[in-house]
Protein backbone atom coordinates (compact mmCIF):
# COMPACT_ATOMS: atom_id res chain seq x y z
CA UNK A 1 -12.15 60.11 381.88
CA UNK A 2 -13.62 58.80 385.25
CA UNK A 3 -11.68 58.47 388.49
CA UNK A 4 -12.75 54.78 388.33
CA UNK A 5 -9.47 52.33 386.88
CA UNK A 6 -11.18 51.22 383.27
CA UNK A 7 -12.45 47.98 383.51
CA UNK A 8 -10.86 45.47 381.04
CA UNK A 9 -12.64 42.90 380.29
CA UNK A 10 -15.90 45.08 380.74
CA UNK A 11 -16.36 45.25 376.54
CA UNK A 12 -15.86 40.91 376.33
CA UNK A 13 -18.35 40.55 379.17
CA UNK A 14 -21.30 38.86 377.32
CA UNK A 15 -23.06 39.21 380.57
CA UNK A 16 -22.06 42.99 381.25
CA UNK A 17 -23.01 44.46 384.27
CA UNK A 18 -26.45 44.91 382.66
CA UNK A 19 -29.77 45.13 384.97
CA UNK A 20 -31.04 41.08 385.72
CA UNK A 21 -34.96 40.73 383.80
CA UNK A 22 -35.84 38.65 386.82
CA UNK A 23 -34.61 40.73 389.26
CA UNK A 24 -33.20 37.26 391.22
CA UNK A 25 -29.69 37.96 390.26
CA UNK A 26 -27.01 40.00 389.80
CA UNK A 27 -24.81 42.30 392.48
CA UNK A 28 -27.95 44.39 393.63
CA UNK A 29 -29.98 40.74 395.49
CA UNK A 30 -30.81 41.58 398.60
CA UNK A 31 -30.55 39.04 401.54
CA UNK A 32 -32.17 41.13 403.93
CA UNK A 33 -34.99 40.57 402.49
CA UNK A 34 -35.43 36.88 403.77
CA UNK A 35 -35.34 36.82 407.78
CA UNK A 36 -34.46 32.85 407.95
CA UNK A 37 -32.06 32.93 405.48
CA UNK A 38 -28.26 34.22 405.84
CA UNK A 39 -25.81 35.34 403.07
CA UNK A 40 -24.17 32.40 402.48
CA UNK A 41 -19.96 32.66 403.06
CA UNK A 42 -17.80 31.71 400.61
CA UNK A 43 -13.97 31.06 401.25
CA UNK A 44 -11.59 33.77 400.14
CA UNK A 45 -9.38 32.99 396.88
CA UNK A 46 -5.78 33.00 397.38
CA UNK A 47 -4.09 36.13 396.79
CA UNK A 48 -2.09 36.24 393.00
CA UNK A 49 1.40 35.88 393.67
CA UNK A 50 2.71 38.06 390.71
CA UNK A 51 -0.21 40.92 391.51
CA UNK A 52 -0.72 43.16 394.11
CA UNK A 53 -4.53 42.51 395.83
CA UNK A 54 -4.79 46.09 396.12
CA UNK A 55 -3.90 47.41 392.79
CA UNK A 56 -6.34 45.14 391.59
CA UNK A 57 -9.14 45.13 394.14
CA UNK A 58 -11.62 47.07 391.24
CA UNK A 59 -10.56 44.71 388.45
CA UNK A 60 -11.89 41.68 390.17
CA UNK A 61 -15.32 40.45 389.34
CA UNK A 62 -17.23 38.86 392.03
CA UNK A 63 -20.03 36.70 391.25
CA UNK A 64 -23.53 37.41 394.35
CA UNK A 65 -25.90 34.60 393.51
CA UNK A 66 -28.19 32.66 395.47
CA UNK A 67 -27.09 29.03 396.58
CA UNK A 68 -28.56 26.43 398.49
CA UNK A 69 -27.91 26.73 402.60
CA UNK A 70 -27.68 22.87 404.30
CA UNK A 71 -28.11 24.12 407.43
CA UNK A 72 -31.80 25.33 407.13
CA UNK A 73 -33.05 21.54 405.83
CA UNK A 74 -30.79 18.90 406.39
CA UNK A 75 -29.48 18.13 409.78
CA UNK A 76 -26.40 15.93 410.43
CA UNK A 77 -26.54 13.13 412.06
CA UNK A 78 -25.95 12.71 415.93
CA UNK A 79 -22.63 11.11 416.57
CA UNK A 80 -19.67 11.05 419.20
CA UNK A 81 -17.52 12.24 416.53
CA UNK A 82 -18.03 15.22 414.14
CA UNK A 83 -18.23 14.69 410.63
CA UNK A 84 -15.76 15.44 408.51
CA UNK A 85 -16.48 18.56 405.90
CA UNK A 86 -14.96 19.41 402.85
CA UNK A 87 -13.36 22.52 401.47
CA UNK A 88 -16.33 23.50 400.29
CA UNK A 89 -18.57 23.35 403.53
CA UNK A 90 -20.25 20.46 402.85
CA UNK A 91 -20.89 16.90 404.93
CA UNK A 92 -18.59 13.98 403.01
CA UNK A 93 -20.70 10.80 402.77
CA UNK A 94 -19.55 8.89 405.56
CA UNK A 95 -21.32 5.03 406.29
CA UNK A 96 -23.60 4.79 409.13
CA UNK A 97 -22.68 4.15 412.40
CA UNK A 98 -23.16 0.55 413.79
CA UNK A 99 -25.06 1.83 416.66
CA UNK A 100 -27.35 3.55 413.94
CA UNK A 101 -28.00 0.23 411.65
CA UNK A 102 -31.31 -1.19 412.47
CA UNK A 103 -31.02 -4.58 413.70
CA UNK A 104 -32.41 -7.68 412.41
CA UNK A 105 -35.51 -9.34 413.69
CA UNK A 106 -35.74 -13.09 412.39
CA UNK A 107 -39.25 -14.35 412.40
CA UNK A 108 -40.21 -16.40 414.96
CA UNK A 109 -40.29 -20.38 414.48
CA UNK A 110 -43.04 -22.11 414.06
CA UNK A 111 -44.91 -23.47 417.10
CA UNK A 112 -43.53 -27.26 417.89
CA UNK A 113 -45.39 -30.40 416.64
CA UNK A 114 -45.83 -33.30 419.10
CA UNK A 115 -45.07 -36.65 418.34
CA UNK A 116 -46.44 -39.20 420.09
CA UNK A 117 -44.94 -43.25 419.59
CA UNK A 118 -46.26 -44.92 416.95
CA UNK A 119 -48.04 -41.99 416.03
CA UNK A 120 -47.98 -39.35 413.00
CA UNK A 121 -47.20 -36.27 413.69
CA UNK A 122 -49.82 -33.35 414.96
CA UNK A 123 -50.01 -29.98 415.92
CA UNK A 124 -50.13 -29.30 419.72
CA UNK A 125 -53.37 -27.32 419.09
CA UNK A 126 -55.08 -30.48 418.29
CA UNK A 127 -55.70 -33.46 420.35
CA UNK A 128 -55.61 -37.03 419.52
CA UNK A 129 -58.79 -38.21 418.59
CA UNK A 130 -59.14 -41.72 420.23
CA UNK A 131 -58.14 -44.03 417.13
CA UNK A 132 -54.88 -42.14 417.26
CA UNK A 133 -54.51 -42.57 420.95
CA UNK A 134 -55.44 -46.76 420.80
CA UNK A 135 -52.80 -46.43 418.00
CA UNK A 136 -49.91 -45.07 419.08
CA UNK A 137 -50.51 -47.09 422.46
CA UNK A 138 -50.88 -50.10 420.68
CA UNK A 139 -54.08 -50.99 421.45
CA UNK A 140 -57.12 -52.73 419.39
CA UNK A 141 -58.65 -50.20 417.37
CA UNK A 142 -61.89 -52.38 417.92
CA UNK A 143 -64.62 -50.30 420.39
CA UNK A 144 -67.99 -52.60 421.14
CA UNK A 145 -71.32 -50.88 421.25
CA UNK A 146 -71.94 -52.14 424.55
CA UNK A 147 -74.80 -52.61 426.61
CA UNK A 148 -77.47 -49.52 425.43
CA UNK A 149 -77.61 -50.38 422.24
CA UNK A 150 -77.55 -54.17 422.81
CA UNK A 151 -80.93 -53.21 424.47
CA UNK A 152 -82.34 -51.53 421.65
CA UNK A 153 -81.30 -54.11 419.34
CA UNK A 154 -83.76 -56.53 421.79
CA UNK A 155 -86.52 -53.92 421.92
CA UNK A 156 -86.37 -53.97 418.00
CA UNK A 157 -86.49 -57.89 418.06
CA UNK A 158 -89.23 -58.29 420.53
CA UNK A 159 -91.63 -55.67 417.91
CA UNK A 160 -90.34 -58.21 415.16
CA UNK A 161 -90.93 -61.10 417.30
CA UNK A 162 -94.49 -59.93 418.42
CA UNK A 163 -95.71 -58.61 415.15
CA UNK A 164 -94.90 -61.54 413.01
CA UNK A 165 -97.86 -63.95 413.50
CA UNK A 166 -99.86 -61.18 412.63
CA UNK A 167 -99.65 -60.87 409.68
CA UNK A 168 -97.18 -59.78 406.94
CA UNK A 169 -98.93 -55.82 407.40
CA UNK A 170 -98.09 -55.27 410.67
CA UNK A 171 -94.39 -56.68 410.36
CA UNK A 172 -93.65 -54.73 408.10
CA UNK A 173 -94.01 -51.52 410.52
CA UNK A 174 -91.01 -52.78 412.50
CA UNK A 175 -89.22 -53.91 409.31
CA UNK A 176 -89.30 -50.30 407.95
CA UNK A 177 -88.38 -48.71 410.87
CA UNK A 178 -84.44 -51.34 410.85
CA UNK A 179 -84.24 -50.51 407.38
CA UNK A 180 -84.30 -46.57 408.13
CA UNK A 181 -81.29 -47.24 410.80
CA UNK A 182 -79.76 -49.63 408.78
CA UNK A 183 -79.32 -47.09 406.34
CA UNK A 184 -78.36 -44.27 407.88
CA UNK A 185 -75.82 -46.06 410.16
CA UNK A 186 -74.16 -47.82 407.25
CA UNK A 187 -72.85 -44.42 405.48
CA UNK A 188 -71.90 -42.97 409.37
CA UNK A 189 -69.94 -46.06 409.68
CA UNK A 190 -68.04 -45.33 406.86
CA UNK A 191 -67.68 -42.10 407.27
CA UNK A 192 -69.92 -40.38 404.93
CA UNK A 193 -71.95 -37.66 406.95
CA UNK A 194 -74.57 -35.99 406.11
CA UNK A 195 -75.90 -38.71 402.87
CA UNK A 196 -79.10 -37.56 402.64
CA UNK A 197 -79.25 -38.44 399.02
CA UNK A 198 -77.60 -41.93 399.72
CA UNK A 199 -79.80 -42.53 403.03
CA UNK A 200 -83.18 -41.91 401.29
CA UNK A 201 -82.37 -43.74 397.95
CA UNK A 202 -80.77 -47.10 400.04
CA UNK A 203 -84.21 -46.46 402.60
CA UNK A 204 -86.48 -46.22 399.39
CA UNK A 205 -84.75 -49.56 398.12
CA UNK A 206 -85.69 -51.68 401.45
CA UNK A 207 -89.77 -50.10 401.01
CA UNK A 208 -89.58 -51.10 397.59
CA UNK A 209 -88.64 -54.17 398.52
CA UNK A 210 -91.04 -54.45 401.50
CA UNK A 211 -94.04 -53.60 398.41
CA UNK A 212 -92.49 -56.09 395.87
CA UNK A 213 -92.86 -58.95 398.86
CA UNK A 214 -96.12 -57.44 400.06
CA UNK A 215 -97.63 -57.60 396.66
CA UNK A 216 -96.26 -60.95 395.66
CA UNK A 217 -96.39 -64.57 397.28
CA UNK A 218 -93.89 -65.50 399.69
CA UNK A 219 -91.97 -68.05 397.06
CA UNK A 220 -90.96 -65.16 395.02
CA UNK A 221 -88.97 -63.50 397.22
CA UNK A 222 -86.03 -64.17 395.74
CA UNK A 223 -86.88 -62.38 392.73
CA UNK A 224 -88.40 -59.76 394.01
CA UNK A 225 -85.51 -58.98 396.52
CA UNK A 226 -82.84 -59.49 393.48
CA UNK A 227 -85.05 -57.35 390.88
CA UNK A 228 -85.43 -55.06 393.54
CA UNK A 229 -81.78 -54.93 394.33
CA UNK A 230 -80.45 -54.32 390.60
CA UNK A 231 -82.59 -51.53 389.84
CA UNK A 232 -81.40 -49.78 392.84
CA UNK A 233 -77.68 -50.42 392.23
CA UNK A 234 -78.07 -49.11 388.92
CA UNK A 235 -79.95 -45.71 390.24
CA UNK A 236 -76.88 -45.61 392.75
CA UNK A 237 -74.68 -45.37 389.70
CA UNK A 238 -76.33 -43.24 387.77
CA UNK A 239 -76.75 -40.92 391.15
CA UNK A 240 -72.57 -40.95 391.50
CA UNK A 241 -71.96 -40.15 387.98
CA UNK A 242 -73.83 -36.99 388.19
CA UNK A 243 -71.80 -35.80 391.17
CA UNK A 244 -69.10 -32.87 390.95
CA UNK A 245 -66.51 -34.57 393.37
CA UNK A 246 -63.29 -36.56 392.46
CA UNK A 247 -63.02 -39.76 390.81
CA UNK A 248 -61.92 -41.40 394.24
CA UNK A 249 -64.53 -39.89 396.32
CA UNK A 250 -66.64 -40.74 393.54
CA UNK A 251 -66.21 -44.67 393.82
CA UNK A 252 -66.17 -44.67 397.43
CA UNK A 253 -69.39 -42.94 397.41
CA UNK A 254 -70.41 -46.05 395.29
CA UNK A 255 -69.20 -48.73 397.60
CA UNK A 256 -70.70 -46.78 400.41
CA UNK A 257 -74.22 -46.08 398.61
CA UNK A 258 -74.31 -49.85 397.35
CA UNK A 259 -73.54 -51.60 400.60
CA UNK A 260 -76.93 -49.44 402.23
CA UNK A 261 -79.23 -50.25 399.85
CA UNK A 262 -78.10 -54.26 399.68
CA UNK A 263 -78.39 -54.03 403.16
CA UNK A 264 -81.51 -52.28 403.38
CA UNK A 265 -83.38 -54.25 400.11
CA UNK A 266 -81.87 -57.91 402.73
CA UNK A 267 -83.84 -56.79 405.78
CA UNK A 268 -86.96 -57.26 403.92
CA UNK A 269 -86.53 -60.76 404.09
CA UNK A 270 -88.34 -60.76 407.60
CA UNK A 271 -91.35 -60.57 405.40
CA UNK A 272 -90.93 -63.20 402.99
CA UNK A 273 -90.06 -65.68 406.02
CA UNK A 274 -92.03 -68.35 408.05
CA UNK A 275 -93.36 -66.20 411.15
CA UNK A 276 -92.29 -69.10 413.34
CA UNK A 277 -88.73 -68.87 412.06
CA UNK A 278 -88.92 -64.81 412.02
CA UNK A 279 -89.72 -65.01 416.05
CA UNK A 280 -86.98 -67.69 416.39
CA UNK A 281 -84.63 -65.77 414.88
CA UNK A 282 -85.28 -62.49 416.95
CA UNK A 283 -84.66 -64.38 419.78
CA UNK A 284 -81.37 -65.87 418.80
CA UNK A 285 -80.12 -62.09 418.16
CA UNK A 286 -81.41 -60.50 420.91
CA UNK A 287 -79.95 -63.25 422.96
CA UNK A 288 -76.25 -63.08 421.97
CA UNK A 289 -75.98 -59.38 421.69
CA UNK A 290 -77.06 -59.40 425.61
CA UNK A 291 -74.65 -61.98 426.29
CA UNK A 292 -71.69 -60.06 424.32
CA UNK A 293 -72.21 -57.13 426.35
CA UNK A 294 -71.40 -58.61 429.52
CA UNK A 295 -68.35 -57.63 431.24
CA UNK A 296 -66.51 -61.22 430.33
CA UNK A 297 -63.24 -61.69 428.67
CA UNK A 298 -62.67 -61.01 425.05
CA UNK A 299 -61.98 -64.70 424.01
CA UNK A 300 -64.83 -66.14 426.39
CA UNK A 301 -67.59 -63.49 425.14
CA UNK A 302 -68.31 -64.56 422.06
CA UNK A 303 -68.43 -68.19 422.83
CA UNK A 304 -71.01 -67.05 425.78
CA UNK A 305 -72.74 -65.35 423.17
CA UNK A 306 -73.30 -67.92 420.65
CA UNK A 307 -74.37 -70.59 423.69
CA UNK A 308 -77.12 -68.38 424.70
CA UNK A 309 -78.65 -67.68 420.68
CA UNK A 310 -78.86 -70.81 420.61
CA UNK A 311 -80.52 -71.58 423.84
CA UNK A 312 -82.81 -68.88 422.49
CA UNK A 313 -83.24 -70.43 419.75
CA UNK A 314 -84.64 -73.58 421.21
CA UNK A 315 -87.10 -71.68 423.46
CA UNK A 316 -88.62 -69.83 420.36
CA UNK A 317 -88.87 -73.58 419.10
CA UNK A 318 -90.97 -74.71 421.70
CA UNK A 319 -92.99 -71.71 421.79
CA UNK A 320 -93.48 -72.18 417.91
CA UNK A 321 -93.45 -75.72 417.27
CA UNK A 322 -90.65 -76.12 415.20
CA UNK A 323 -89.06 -78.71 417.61
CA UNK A 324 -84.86 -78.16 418.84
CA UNK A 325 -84.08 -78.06 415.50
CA UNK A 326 -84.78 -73.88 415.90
CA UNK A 327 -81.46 -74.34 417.78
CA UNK A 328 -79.97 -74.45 414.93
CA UNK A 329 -82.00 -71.44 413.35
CA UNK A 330 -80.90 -69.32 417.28
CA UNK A 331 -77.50 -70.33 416.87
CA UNK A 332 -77.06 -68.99 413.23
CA UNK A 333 -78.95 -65.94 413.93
CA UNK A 334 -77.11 -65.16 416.69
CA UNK A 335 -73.46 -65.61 414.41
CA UNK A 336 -74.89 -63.15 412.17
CA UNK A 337 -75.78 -60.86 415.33
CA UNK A 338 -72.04 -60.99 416.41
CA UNK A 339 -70.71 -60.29 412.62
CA UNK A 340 -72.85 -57.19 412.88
CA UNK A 341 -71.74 -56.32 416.05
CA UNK A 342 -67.70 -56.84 415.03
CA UNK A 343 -68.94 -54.16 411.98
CA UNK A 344 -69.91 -51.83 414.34
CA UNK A 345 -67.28 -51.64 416.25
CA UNK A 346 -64.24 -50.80 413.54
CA UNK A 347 -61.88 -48.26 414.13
CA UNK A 348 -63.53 -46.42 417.34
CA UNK A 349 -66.55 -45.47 415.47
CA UNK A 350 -68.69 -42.32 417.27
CA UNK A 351 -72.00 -42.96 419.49
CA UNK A 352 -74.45 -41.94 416.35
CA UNK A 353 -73.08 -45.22 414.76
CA UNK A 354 -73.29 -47.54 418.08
CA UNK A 355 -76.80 -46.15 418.32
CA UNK A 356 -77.77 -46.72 414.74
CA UNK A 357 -75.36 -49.42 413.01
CA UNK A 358 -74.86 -51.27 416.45
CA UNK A 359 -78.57 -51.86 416.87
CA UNK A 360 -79.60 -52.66 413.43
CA UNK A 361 -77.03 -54.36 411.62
CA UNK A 362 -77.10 -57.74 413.87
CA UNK A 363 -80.83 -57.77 412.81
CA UNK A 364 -80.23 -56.54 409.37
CA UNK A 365 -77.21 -59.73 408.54
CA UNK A 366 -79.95 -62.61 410.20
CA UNK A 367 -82.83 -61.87 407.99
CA UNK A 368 -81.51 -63.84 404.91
CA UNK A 369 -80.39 -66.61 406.96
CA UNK A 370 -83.73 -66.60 408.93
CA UNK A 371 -85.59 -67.02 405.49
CA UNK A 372 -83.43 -69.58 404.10
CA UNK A 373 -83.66 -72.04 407.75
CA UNK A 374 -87.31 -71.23 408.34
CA UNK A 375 -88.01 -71.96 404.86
CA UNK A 376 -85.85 -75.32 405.58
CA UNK A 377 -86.89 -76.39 408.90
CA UNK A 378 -90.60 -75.46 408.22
């Protein structure tokens, strides 16, 4: 028999002290091996109190395998005050520090809107544009062309004025040329920019009309202007229903497209009029659209206005021969002159529409009353 105590639980040890296949356990692992890594330390069992620890030192089995070592990956965190371990060595889950939550940033508020009186509100990036302005300080929303335009507007009468006993060919040069602004500043006015479509098929509506008059004798006019005027509402329509927009933009792409060509196909009636009464007529507007860009006051203007169309009017008489009943012919003219004018002016339009519906509709709203007087006072 050895010296060695026999080992009793040595036969019931499924495990035995037999040699490890993977050579990673068993008594004979070797830490040394592994420079960074230290033989973990493992607290001491408490002594039996019925046994002696030395009789028994050999009988004790003592299990040598590898464990995980905290220190060599996870660090504790930094704090005034340890943390607490257990009996087993490691850190007890302990909640974070307040110093150590991360604060909360809110998001910063939107930038401020400002509200002027009266007025909606708008972003403080954009300014007012000068409708809202006149708005919220509760003035008219009512801006006249004023006096550069009014001078075009003359220019433009004076070609009508000196082409007309001429000859229906050669008025019609000047005629064409207020239909082209008449239709282009009619869809500005209201907005609708760039028309192209629109613009060409309400200008192609006043040349068809200038051909249908051209072609026929003055006396059907009427029919020709009408005839002229249904086709083109009809190719309006049919040009809206093939658009892709909304119903709403739609039918006020219709008003808009309507309202051109009407007022296009009208200004043809320059040529279907008396010359004498298309040279009084051009007087009376160029007259009152001088006089309402004076510098006078807003209720004495107009009435300054009419007085002079229809002092026009009776010089353009005398030069014709129709007598002072062209005063008459001046004075109407020249209300139609002022109606275009108050058009023109709506809601603090831009400078392309004082330029272009300022000069031509006063001309454009006096040709069918300058047919129907000359036609009448001739």
């Amino acid at each position: 028999m050895s010296d060695q105590h026999h080992n009793p639980y040595q036969q019931h040890d499924p495990y035995g002290q037999q040699q490890d296949p993977y050579g990673s356990y068993g008594s004979s692992y070797d830490y040394g091996s592994y420079p960074h890594q230290q033989q973990p330390q493992h607290p001491q069992p408490a002594a039996w109190p019925e046994h002696d620890p030395a009789q028994h030192e050999s009988m004790t089995q003592t299990w040598q395998t590898q464990t995980w070592d905290t220190s060599t990956w996870q660090q504790p965190l930094v704090q005034d005050d340890p943390v607490p371990q257990d009996s087993y060595g490691s850190y007890a889950s302990q909640p974070m520090p307040a110093h150590q939550v991360p604060a909360y940033e809110p998001e910063p508020a939107p930038a401020p809107l400002v509200v002027a009186a009266g007025a909606e509100p708008a972003l403080a990036e954009r300014p007012m544009t000068a409708a809202e302005k006149a708005k919220a300080e509760g003035r008219a929303q009512i801006l006249s062309p004023g006096f550069r335009p009014a001078l075009l507007t003359t220019v433009l009468a004076a070609l009508l004025a000196a082409a007309a006993p001429l000859g229906r060919p050669a008025l019609a040069v000047p005629v064409v040329l207020l239909q082209a602004v008449t239709a282009a500043g009619w869809f500005r006015l209201n907005g609708m920019w760039p028309a192209r479509q629109g613009i060409a098929l309400a200008f192609l509506g006043g040349v068809a009309a200038d051909i249908g008059l051209l072609a026929t004798d003055a006396g059907q006019a009427p029919k020709v202007v009408l005839g002229t005027l249904g086709v083109w509402v009809l190719l309006v329509v049919v040009l809206q229903l093939r658009s892709q927009a909304s119903p709403d933009e739609r039918l006020y792409g219709l008003t808009a497209a309507t309202g051109s060509a009407a007022l296009a196909v009208l200004a043809a009636g320059h040529l279907a009029a008396d010359h004498r009464a298309v040279v009084t007529g051009a007087l009376g507007v160029a007259a009152a659209v001088l006089a309402r860009a004076l510098p006078l006051p807003s209720a004495a203007s107009p009435v300054v206005a009419l007085i002079a169309a229809a002092g026009a009017g009776v010089a353009g008489g005398s030069l014709t021969g129709l007598g002072a009943s062209a005063a008459l012919l001046g004075l109407a003219a020249g209300a139609c002159a002022l109606v275009g004018l108050h058009v023109a002016s709506y809601d603090y339009p831009s400078r392309f529409v004082h330029m272009t519906a300022g000069v031509a509709l006063p001309l454009a709203l006096a040709a069918p009353v300058v047919y129907v007087l000359g036609r009448a006072l001739a």
